[in-house]
Protein backbone atom coordinates (compact mmCIF):
# COMPACT_ATOMS: atom_id res chain seq x y z
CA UNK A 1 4.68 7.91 31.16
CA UNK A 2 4.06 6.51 27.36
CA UNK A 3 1.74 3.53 27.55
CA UNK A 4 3.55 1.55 25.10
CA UNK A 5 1.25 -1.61 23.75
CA UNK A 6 2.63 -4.64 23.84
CA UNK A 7 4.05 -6.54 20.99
CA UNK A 8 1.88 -9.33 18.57
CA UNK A 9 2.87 -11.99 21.36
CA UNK A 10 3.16 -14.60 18.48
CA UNK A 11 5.46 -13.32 16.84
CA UNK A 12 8.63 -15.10 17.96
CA UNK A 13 6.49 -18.01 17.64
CA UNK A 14 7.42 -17.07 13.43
CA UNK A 15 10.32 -17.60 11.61
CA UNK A 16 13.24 -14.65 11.52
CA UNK A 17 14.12 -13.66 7.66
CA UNK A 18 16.99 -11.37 6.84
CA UNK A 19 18.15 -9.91 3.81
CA UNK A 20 20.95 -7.58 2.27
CA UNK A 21 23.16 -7.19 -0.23
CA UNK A 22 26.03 -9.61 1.20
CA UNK A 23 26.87 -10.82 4.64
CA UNK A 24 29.70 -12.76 6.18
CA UNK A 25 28.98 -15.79 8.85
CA UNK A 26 30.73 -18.36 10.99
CA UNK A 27 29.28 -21.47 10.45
CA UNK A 28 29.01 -23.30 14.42
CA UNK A 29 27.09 -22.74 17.40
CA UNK A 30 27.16 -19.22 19.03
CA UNK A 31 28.20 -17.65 15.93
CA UNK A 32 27.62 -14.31 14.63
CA UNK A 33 26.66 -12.37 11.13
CA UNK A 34 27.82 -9.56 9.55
CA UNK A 35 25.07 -8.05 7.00
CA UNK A 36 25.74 -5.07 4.55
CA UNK A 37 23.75 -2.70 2.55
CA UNK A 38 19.93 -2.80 2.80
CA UNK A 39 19.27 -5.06 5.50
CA UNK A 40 16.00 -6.02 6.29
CA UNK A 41 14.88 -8.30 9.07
CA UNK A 42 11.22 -9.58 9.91
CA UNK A 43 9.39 -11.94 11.89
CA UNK A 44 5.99 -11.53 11.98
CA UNK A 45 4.87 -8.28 12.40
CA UNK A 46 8.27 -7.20 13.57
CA UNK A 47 10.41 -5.54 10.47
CA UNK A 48 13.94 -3.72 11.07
CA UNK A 49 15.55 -1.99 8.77
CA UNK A 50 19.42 -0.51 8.04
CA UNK A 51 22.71 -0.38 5.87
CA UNK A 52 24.46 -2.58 8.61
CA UNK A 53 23.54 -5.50 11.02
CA UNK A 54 25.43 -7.70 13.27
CA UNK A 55 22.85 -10.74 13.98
CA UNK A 56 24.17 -12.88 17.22
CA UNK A 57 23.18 -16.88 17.68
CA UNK A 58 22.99 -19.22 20.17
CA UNK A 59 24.07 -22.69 20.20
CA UNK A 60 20.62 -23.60 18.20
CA UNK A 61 21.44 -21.14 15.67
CA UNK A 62 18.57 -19.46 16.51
CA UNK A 63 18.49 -15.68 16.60
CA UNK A 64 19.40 -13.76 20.15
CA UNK A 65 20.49 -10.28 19.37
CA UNK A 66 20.55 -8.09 16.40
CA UNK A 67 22.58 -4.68 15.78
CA UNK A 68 21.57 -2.37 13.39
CA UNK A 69 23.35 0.82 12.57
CA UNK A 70 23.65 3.31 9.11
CA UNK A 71 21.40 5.52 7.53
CA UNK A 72 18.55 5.40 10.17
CA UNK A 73 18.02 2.23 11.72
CA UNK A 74 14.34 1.87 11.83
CA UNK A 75 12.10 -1.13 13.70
CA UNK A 76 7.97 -1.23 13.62
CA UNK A 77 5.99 -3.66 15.28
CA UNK A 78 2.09 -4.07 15.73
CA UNK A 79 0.03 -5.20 19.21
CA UNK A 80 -2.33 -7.84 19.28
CA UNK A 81 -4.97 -4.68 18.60
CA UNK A 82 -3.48 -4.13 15.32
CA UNK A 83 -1.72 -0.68 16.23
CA UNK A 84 1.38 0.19 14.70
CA UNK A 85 5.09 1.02 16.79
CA UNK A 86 7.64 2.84 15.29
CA UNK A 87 11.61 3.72 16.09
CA UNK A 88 14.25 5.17 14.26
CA UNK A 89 18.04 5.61 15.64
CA UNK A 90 21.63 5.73 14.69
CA UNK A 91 22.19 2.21 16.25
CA UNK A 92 19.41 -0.12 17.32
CA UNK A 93 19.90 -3.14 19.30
CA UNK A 94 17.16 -5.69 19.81
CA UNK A 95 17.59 -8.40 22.66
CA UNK A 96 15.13 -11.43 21.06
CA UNK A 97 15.61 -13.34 24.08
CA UNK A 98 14.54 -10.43 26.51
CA UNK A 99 12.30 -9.00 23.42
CA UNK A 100 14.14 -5.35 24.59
CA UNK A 101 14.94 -2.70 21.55
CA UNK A 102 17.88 -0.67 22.89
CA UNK A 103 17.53 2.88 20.44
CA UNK A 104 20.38 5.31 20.50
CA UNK A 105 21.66 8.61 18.73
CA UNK A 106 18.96 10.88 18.27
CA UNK A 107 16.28 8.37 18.78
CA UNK A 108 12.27 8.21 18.25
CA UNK A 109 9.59 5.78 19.36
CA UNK A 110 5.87 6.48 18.18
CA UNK A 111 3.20 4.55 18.83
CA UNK A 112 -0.52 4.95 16.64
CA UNK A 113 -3.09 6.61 18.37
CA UNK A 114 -1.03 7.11 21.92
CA UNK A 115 2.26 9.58 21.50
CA UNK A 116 5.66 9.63 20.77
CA UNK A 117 8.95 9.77 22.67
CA UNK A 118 12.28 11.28 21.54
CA UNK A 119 15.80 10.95 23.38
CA UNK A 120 19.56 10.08 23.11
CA UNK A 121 18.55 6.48 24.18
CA UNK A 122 15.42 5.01 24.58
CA UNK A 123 14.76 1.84 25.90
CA UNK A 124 11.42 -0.41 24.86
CA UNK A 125 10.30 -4.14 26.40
CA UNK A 126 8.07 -5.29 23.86
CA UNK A 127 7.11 -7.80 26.72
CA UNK A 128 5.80 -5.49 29.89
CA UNK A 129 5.32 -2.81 27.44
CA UNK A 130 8.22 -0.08 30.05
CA UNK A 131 9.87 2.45 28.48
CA UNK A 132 12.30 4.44 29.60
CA UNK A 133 14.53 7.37 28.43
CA UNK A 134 17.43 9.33 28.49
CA UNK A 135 19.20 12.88 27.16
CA UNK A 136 22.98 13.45 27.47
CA UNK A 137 24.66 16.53 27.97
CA UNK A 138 22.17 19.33 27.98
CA UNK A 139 19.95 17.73 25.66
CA UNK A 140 16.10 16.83 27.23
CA UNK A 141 13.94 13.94 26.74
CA UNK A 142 10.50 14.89 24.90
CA UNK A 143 7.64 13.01 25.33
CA UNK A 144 4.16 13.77 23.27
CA UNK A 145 0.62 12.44 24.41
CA UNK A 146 -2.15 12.00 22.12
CA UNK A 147 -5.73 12.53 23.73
CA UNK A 148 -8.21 9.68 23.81
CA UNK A 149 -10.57 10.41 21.18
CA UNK A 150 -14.22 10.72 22.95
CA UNK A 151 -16.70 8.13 21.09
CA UNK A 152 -18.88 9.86 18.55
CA UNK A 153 -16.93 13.05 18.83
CA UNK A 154 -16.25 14.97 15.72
CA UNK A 155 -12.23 15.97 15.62
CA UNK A 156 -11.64 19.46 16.51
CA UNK A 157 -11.32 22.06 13.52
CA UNK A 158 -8.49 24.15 13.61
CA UNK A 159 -9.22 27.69 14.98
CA UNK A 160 -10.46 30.69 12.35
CA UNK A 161 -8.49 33.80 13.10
CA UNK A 162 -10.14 36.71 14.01
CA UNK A 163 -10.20 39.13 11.45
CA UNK A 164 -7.43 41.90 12.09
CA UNK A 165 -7.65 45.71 13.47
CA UNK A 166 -6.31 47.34 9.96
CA UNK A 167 -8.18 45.83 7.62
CA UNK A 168 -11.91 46.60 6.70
CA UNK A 169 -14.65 44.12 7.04
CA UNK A 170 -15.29 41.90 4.61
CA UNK A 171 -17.44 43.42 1.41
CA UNK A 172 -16.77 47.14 2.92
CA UNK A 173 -13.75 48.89 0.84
């Protein structure tokens, strides 16, 4: 299984900003936010991105769940190491409360340095660092490992073909 790392841990200690081009709110406890066209939302490290987002609050008015759907929805986050997570999917939904990004339709998950994941719905806890996957129909989940790079090793160079049957050697015509 995909080692995810975990999330910065401070950043729901930081405040949550979102942008767009309008939105549409009820104004009491519990209420919930439509926002339109080039949303972006960040707190700390954590940035998500799409054309539509449905942001859900509690009776603080602080932020517990956030829906975002249209052209590619797209969240990144970095570990306390500094090492970048990526996802992209028709419709992502982020639990704040449970720190859980819910990706679905065609969805992606990469993580620097470790491997990526790819599935109909992919599931990531930012908390104990699980993921978990699934394919509909006769589709398949694909996972990709990256190798540990050895200390002090030079990266492998891609192989030189061997010279074919037909032609002559090189400097003999």
């Amino acid at each position: 299984m995909l080692q995810p790392a975990l999330a910065r841990q401070d950043d729901r200690q930081q405040p949550a900003h979102i942008t767009a081009k309008s939105f549409d709110a009820t104004q009491q406890a519990n209420g919930i936010i439509h926002y339109k066209g080039n949303v972006l939302l960040t707190q700390g490290t954590l940035k998500a991105t799409g054309a539509l987002a449905t942001v859900y609050l509690d009776a603080n008015n602080s932020v517990t769940r956030v829906v975002i759907t249209g052209n590619q929805a797209h969240i990144e986050q970095l570990d306390d190491n500094g090492n970048l997570m990526q996802g992209n999917a028709a419709t992502l939904d982020y639990d704040n409360v449970k720190q859980i990004a819910v990706l679905t339709g065609n969805a992606t998950v990469s993580q620097k340095g470790r491997g990526s994941a790819k599935g109909d719905r992919l599931t990531y806890n930012t908390q104990t660092s699980q993921m978990t996957g699934e394919s509909n129909g006769d589709g398949l989940v694909q996972m990709t490992f990256l190798p540990t790079p050895k200390p002090g090793a030079t990266p492998a160079k891609p192989a030189t073909p061997a010279p074919s049957k037909s032609s002559p050697p090189q400097g003999q015509h």
